[in-house]
Protein backbone atom coordinates (compact mmCIF):
# COMPACT_ATOMS: atom_id res chain seq x y z
CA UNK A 1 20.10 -53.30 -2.30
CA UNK A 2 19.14 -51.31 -5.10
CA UNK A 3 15.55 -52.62 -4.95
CA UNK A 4 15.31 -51.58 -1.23
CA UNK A 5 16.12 -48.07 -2.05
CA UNK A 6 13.60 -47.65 -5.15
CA UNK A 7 10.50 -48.83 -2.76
CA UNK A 8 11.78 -46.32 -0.71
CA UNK A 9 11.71 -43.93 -3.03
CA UNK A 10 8.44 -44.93 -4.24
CA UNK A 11 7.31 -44.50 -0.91
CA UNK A 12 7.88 -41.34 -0.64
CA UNK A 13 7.45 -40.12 -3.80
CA UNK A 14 3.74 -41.47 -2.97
CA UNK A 15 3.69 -39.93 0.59
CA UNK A 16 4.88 -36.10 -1.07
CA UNK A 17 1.73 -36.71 -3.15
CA UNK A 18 -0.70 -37.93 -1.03
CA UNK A 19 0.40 -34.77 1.32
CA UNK A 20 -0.43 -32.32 -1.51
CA UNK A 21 -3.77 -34.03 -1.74
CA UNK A 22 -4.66 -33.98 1.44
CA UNK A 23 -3.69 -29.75 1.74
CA UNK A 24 -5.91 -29.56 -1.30
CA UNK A 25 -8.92 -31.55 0.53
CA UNK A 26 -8.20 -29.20 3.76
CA UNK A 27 -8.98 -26.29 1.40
CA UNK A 28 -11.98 -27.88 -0.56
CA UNK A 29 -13.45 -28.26 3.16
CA UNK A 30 -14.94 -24.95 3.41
CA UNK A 31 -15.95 -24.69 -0.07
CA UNK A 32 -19.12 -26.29 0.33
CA UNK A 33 -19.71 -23.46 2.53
CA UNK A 34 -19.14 -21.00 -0.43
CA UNK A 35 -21.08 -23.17 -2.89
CA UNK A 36 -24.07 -22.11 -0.78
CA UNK A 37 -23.28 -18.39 -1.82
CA UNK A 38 -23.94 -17.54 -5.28
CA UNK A 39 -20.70 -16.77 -7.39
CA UNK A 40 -19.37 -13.22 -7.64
CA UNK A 41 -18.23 -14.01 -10.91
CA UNK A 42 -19.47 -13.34 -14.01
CA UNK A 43 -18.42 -16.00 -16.15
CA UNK A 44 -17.46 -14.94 -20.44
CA UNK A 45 -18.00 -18.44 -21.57
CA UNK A 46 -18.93 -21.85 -19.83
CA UNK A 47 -16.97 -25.44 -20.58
CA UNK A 48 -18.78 -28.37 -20.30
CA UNK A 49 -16.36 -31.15 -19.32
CA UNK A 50 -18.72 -33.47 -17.58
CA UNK A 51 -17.91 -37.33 -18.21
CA UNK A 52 -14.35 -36.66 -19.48
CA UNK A 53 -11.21 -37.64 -17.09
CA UNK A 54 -7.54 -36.69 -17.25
CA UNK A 55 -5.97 -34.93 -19.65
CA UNK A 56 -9.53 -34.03 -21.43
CA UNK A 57 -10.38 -31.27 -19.27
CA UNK A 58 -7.42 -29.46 -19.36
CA UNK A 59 -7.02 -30.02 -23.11
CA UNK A 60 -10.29 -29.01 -23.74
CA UNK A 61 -9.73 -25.42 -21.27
CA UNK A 62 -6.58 -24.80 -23.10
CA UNK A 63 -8.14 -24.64 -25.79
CA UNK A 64 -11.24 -22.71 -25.41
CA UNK A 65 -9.02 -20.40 -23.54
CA UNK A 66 -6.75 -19.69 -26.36
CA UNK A 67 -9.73 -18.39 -27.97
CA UNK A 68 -10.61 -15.84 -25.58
CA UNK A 69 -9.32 -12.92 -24.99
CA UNK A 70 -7.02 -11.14 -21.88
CA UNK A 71 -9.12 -10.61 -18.96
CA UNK A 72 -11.91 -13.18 -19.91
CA UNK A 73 -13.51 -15.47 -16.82
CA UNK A 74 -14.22 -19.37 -17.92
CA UNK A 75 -16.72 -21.74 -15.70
CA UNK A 76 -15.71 -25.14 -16.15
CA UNK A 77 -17.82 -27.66 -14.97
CA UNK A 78 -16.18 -31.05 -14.46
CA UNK A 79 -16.97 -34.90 -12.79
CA UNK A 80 -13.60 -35.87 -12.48
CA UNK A 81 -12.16 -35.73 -8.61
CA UNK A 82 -9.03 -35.51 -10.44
CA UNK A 83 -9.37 -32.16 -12.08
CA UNK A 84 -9.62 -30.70 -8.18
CA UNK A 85 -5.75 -30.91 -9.13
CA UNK A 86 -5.58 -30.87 -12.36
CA UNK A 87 -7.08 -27.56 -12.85
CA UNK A 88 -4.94 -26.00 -9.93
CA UNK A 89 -1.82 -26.71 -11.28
CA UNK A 90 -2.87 -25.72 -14.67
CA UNK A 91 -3.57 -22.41 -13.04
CA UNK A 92 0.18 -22.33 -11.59
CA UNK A 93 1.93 -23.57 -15.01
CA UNK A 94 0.15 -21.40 -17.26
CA UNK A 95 -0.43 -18.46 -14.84
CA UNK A 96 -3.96 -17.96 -15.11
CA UNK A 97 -6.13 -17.23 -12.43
CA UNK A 98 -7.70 -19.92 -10.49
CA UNK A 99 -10.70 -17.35 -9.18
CA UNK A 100 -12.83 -20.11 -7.66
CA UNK A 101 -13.52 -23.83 -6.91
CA UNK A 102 -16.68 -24.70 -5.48
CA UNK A 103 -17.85 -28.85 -5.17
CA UNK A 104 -21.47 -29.95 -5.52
CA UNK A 105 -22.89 -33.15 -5.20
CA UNK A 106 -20.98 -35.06 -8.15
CA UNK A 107 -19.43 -31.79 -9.79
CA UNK A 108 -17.07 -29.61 -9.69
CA UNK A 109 -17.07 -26.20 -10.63
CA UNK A 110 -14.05 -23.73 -11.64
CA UNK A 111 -13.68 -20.25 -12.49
CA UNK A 112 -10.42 -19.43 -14.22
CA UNK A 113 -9.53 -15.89 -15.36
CA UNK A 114 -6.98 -15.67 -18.61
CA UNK A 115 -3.89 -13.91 -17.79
């Protein structure tokens, strides 16, 4: 019985996240769109992250944003499809600014603004 219920609840526990991926891929839609646009942004300092996956990206952002000061815009440029997420709920948890997302070919590019 018990084994029932935890596939269940695997099941959905997969479905919640496969929902939040698939808002985030509705939104990433029109951003190659805006990719086509040069950035408004004028970016402090720029973060390399190419090659690295999950949690090197964000580690690496943390802490070249800890060296920055209030007010400061970071690019980060990433390969990881993972970091589409990664970087948006770094935004939310450490209440920076997630400015801007754009997706080339096989990169993704961020602008995040520290709080």
């Amino acid at each position: 019985m018990s084994y029932r219920i935890s596939i269940r609840l695997r099941y959905f526990e997969n479905l919640k996240i496969d929902t939040q991926y698939k808002k985030i891929m509705k939104l990433t839609k029109i951003q190659p769109l805006l990719a086509k646009r040069e950035n408004p942004f004028r970016a402090d300092r720029e973060l390399d992250v190419r090659g690295l996956v999950c949690p090197l990206p964000i580690l690496r952002t943390k802490k070249a944003l800890s060296e920055m000061s209030t007010g400061q815009v970071i690019k980060i440029v990433a390969t990881d499809p993972g970091s589409v997420i990664d970087f948006q709920v770094f935004a939310e948890q450490t209440a920076n600014d997630l400015l801007s997302f754009t997706e080339s070919v096989d990169e993704f590019i961020f602008y995040l603004k520290k709080r």
